[in-house]
PDB file of N, CA and C in Angstrom:
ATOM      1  N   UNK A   1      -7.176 -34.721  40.323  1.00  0.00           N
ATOM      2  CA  UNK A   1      -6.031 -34.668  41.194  1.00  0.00           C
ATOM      3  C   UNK A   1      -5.287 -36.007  41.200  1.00  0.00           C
ATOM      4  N   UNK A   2      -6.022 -37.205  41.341  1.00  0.00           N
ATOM      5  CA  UNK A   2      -5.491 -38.436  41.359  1.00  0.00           C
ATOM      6  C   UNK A   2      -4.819 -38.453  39.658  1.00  0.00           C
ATOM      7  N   UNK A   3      -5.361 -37.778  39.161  1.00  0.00           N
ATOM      8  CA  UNK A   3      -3.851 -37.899  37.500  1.00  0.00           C
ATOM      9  C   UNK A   3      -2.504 -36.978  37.736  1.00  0.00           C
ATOM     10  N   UNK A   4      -3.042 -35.865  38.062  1.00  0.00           N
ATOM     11  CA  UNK A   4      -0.910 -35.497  39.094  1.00  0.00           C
ATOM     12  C   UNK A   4      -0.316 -35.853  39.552  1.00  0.00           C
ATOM     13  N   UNK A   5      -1.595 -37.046  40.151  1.00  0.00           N
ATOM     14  CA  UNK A   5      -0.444 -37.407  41.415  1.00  0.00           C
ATOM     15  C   UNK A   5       0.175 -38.492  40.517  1.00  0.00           C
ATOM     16  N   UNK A   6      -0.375 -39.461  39.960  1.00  0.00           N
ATOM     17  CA  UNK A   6       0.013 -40.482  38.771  1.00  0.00           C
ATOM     18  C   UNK A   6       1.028 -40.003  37.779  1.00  0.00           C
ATOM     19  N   UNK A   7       1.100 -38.948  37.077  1.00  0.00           N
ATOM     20  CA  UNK A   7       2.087 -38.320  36.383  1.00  0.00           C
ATOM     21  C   UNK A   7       3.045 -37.288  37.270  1.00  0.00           C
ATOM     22  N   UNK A   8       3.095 -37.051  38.512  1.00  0.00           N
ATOM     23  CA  UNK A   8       4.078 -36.507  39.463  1.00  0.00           C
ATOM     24  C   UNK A   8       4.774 -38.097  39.625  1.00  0.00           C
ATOM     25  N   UNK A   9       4.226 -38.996  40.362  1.00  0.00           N
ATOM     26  CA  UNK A   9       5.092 -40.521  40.271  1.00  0.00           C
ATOM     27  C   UNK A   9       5.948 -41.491  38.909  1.00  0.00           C
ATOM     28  N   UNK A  10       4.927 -40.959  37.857  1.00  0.00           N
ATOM     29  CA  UNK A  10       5.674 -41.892  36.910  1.00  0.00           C
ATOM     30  C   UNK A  10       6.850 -40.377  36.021  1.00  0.00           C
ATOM     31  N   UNK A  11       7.058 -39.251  36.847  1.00  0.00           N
ATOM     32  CA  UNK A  11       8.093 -38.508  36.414  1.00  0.00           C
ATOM     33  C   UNK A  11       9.569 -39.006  37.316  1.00  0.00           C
ATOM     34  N   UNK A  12       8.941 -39.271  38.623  1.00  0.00           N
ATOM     35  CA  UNK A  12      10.322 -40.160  39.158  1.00  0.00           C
ATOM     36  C   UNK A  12      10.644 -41.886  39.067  1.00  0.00           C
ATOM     37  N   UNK A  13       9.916 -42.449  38.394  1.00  0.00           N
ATOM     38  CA  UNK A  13      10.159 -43.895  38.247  1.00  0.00           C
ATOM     39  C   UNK A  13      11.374 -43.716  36.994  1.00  0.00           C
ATOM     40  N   UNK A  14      12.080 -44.453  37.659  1.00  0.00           N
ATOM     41  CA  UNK A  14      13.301 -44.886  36.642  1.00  0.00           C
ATOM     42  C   UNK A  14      12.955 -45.705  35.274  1.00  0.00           C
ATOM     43  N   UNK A  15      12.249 -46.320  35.030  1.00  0.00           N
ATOM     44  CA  UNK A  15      11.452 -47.143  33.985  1.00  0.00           C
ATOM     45  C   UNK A  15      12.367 -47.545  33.569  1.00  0.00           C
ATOM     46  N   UNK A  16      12.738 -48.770  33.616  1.00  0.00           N
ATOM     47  CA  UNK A  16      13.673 -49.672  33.337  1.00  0.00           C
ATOM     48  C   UNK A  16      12.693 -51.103  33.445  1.00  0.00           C
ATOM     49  N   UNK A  17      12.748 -52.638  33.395  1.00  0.00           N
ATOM     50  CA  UNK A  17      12.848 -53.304  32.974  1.00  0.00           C
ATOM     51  C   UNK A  17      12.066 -54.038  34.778  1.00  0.00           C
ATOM     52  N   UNK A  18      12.793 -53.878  35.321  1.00  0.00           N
ATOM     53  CA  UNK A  18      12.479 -54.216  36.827  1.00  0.00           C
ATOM     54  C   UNK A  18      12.013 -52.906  37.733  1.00  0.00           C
ATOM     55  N   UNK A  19      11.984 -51.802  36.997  1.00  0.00           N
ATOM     56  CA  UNK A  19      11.325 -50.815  38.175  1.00  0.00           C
ATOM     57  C   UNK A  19      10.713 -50.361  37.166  1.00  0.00           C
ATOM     58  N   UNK A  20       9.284 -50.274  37.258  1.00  0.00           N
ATOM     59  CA  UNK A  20       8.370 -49.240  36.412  1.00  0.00           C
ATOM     60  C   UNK A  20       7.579 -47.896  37.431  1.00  0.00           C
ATOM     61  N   UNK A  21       8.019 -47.999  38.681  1.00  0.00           N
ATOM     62  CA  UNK A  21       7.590 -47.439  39.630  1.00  0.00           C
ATOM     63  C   UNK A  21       8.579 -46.873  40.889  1.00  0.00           C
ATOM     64  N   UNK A  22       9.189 -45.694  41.131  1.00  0.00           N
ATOM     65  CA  UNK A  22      10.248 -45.171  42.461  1.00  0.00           C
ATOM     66  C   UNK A  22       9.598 -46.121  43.618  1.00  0.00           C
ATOM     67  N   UNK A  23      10.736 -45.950  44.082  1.00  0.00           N
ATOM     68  CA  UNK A  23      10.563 -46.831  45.385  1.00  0.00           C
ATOM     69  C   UNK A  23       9.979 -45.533  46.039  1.00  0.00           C
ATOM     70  N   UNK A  24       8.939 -46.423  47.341  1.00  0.00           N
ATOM     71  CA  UNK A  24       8.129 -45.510  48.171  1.00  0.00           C
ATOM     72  C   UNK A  24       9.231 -44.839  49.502  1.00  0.00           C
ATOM     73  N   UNK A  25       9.943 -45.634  49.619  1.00  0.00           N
ATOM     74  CA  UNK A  25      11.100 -44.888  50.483  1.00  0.00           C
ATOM     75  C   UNK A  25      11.418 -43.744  50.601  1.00  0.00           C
ATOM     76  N   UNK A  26      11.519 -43.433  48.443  1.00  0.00           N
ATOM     77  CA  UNK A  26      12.482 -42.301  48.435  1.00  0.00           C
ATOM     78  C   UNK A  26      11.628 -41.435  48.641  1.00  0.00           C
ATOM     79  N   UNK A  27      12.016 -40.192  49.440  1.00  0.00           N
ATOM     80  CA  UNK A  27      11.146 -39.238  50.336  1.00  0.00           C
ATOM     81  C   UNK A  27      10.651 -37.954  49.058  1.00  0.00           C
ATOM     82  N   UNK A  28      11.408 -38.234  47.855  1.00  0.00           N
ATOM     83  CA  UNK A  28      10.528 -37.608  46.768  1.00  0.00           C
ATOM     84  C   UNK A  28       9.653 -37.627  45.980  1.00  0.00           C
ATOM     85  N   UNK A  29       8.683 -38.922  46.347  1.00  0.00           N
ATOM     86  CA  UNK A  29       8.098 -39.625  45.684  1.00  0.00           C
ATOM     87  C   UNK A  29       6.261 -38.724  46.504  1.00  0.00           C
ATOM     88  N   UNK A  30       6.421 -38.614  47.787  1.00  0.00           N
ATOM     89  CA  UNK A  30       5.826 -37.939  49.085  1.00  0.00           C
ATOM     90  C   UNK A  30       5.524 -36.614  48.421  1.00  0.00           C
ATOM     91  N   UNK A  31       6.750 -35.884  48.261  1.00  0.00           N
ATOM     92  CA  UNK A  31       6.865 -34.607  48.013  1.00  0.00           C
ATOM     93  C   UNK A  31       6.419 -34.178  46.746  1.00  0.00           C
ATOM     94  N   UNK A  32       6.812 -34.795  45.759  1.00  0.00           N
ATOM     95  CA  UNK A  32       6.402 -34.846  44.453  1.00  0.00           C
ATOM     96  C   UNK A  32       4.823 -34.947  44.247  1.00  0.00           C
ATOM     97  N   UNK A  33       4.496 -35.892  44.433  1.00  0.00           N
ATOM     98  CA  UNK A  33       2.891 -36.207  44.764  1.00  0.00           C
ATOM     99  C   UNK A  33       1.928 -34.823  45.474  1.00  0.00           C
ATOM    100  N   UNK A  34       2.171 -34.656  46.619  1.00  0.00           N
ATOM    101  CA  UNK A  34       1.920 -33.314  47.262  1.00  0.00           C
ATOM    102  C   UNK A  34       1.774 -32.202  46.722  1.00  0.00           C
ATOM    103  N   UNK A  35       2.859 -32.097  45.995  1.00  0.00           N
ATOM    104  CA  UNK A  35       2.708 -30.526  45.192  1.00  0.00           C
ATOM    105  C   UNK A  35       2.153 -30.513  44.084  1.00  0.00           C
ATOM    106  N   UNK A  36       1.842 -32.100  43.140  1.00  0.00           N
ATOM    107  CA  UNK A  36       1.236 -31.921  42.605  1.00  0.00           C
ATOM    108  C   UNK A  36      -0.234 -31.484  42.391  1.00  0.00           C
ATOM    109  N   UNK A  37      -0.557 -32.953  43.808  1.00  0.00           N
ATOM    110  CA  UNK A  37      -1.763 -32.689  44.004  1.00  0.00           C
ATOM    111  C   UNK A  37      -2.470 -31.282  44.770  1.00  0.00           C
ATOM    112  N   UNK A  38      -1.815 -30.359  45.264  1.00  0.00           N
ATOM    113  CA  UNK A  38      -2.161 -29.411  45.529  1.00  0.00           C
ATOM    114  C   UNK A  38      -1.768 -28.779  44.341  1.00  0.00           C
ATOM    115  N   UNK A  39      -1.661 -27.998  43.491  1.00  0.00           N
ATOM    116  CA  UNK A  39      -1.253 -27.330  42.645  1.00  0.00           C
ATOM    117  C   UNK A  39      -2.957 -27.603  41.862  1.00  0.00           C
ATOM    118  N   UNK A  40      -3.021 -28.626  41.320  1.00  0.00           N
ATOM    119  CA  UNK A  40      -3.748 -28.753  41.010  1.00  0.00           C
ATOM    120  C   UNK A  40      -5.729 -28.873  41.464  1.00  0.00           C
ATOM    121  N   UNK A  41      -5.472 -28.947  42.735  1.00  0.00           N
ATOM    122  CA  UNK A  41      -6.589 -28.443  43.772  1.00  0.00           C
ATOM    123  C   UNK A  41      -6.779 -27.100  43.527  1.00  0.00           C
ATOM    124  N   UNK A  42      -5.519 -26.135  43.780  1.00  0.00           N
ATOM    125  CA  UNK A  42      -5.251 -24.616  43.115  1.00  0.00           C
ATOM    126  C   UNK A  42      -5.893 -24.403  41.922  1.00  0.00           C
ATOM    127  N   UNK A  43      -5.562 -25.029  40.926  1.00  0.00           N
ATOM    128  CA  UNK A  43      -5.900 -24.959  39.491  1.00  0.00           C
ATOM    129  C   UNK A  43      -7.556 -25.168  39.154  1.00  0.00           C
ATOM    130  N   UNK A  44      -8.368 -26.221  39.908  1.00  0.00           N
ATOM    131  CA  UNK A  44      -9.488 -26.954  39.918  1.00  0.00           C
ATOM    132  C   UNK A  44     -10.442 -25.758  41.003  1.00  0.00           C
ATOM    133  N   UNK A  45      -9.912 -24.992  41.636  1.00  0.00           N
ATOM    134  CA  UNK A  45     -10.340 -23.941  42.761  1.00  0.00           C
ATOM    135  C   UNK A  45     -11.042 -24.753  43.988  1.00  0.00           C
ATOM    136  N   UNK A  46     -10.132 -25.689  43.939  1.00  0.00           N
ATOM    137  CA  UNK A  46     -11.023 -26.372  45.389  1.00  0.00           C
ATOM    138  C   UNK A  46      -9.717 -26.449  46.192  1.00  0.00           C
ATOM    139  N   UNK A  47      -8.949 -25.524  46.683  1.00  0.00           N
ATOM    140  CA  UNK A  47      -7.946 -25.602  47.365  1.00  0.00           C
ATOM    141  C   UNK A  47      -8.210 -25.366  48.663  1.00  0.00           C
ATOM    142  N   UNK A  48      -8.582 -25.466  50.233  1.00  0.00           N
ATOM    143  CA  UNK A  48      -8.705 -24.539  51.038  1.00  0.00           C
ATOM    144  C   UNK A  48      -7.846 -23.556  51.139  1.00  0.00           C
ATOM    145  N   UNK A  49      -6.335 -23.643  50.733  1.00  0.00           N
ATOM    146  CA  UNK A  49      -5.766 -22.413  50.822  1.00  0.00           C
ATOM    147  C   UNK A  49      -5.231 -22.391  49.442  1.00  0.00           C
ATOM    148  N   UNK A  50      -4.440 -21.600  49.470  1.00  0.00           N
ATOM    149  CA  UNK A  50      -4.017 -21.331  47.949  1.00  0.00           C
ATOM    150  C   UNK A  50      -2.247 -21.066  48.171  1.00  0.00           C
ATOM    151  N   UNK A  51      -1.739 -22.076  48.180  1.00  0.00           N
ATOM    152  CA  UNK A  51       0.008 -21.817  48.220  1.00  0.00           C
ATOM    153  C   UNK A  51       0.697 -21.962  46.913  1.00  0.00           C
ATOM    154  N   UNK A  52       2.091 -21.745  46.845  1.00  0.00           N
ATOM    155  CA  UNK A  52       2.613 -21.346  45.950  1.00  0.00           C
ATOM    156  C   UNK A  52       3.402 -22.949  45.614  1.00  0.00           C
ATOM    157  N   UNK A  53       4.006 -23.048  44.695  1.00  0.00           N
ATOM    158  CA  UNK A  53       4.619 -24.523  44.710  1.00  0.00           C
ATOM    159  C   UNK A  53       5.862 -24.515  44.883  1.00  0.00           C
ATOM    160  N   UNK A  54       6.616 -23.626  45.612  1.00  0.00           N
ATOM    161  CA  UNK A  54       7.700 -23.316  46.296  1.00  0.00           C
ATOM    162  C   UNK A  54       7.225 -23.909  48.132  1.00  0.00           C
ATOM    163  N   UNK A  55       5.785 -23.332  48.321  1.00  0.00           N
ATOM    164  CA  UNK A  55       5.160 -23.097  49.394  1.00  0.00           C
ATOM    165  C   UNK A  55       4.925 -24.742  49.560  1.00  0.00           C
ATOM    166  N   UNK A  56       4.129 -24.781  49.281  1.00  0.00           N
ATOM    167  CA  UNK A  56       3.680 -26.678  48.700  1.00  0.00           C
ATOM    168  C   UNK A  56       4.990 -27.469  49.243  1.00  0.00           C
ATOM    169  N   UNK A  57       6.014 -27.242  48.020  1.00  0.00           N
ATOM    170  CA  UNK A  57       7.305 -28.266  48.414  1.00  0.00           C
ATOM    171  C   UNK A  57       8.031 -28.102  49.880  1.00  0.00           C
ATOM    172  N   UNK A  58       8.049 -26.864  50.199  1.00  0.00           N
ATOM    173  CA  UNK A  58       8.558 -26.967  51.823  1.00  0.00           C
ATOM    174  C   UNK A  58       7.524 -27.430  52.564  1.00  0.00           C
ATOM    175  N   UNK A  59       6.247 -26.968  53.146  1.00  0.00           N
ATOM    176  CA  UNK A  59       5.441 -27.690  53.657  1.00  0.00           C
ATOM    177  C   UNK A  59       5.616 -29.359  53.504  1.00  0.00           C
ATOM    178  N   UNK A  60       5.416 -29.840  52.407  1.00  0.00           N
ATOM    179  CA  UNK A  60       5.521 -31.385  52.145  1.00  0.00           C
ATOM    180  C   UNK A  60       6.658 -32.240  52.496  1.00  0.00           C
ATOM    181  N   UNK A  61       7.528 -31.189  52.446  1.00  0.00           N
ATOM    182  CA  UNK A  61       9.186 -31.336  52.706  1.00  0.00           C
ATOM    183  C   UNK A  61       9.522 -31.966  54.775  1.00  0.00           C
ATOM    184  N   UNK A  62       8.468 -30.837  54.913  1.00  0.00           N
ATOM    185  CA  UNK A  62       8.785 -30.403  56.425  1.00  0.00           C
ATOM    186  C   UNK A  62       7.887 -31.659  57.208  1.00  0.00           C
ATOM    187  N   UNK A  63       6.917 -31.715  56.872  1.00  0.00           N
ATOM    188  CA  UNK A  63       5.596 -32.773  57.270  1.00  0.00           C
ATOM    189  C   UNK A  63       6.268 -34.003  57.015  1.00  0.00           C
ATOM    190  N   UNK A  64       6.984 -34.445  56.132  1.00  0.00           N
ATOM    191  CA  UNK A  64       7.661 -35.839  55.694  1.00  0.00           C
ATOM    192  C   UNK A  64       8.851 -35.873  56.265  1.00  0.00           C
ATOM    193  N   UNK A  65       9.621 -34.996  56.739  1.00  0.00           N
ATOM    194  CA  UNK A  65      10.442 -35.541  57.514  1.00  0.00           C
ATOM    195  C   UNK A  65      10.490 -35.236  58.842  1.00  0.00           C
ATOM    196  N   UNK A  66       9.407 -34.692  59.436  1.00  0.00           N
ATOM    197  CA  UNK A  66       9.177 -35.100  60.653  1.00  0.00           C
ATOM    198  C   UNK A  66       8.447 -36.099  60.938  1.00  0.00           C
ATOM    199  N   UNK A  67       7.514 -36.909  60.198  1.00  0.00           N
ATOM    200  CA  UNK A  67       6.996 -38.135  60.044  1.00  0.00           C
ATOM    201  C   UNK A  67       8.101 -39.099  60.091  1.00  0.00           C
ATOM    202  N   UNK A  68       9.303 -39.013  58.997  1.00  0.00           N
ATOM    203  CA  UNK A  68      10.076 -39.688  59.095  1.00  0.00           C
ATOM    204  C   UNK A  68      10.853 -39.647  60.557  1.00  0.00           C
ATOM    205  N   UNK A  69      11.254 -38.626  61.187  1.00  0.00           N
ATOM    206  CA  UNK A  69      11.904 -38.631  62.338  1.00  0.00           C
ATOM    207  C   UNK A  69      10.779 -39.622  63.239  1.00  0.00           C
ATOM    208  N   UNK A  70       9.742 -39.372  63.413  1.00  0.00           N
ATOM    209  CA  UNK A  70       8.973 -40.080  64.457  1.00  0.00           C
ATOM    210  C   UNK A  70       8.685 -41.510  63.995  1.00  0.00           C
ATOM    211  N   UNK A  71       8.630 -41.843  63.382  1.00  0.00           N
ATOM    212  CA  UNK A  71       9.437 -43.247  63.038  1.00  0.00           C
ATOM    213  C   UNK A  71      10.524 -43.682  63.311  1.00  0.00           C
ATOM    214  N   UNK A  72      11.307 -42.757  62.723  1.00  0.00           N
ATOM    215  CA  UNK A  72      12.933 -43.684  63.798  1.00  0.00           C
ATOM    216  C   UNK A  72      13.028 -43.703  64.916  1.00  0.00           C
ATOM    217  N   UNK A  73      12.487 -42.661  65.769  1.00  0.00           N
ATOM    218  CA  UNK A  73      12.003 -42.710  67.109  1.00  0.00           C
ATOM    219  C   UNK A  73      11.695 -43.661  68.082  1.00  0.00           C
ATOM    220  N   UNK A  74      10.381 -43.738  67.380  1.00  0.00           N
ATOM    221  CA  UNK A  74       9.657 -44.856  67.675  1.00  0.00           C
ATOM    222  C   UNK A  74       9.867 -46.440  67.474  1.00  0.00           C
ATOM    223  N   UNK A  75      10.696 -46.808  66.368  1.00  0.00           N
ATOM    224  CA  UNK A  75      11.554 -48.076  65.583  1.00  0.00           C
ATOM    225  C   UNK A  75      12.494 -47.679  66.632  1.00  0.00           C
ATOM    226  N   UNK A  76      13.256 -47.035  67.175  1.00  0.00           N
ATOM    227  CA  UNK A  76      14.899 -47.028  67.287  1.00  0.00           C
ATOM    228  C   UNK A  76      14.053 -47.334  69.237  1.00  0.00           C
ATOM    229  N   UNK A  77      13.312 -46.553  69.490  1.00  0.00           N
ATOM    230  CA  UNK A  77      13.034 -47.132  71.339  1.00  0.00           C
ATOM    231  C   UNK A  77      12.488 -48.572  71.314  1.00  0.00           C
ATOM    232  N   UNK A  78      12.350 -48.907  70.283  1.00  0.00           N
ATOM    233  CA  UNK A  78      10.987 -50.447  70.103  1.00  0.00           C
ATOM    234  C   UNK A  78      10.054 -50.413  70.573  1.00  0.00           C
ATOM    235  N   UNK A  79       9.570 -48.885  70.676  1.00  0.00           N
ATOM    236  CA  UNK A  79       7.917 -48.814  70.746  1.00  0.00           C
ATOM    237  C   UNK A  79       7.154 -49.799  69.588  1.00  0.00           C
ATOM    238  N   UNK A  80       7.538 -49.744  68.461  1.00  0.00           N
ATOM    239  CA  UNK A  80       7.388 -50.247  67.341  1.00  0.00           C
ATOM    240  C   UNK A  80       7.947 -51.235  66.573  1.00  0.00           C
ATOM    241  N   UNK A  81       7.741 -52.403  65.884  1.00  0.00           N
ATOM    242  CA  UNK A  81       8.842 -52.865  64.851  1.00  0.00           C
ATOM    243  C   UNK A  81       9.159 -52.359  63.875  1.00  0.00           C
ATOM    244  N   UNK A  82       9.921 -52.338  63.334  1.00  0.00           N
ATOM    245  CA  UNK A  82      10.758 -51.993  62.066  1.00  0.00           C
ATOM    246  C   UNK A  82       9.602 -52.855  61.152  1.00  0.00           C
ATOM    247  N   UNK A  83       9.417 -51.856  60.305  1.00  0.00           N
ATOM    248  CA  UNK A  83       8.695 -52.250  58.743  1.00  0.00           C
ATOM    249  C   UNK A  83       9.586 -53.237  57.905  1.00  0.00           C
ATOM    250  N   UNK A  84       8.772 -54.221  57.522  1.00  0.00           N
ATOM    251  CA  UNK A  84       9.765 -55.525  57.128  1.00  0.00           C
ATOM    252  C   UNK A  84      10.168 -54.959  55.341  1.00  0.00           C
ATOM    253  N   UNK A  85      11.140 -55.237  55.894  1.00  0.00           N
ATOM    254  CA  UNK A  85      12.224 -54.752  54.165  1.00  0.00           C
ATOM    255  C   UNK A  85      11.480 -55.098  53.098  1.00  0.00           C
ATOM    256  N   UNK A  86      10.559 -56.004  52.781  1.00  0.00           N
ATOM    257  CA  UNK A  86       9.639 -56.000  51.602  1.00  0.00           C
ATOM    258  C   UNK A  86       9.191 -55.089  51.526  1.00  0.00           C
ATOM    259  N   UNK A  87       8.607 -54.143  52.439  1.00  0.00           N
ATOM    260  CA  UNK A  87       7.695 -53.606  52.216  1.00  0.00           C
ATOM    261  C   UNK A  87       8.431 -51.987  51.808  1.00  0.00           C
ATOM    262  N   UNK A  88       9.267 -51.889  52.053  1.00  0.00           N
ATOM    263  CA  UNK A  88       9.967 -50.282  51.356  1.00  0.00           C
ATOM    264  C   UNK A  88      10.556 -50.973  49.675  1.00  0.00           C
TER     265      UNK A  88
END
């Protein structure tokens, strides 16, 4: 599973010269990863459930950006600090 997820990431890295790797920001990098690695849990029969990769990408879709909402949330009341720009 950890090689899908490695070849789901290096299908969105731009590979250029200064990026050999997508930025973790971009919220397809999440999604991508996810469906791989389930797909392939599917494939390996160690899935607890068995979804479709239509199924997969909305789930992953839906979970990541409500994660993302509760972060801005939480950043935007200053429950929290803002993640320092190095780090995205």
């Amino acid at each position: 599973m950890a090689r899908a997820a490695a070849h789901a990431l290096a299908a969105l890295a731009p590979l250029d010269e200064e990026h050999v790797l997508p930025s973790m920001d971009d919220p397809r990098v999440a999604v991508e990863q996810a469906v791989a690695v389930g797909l392939e849990a599917r494939r390996e029969g160690v899935a607890a459930v068995s979804r479709t990769e239509d199924d997969l990408r909305a789930a992953a879709t839906s979970a990541i950006a409500s994660a993302r909402a509760a972060l801005a949330e939480l950043v935007g009341s200053g429950r929290i600090p803002p993640p320092p720009p190095d780090a995205l």
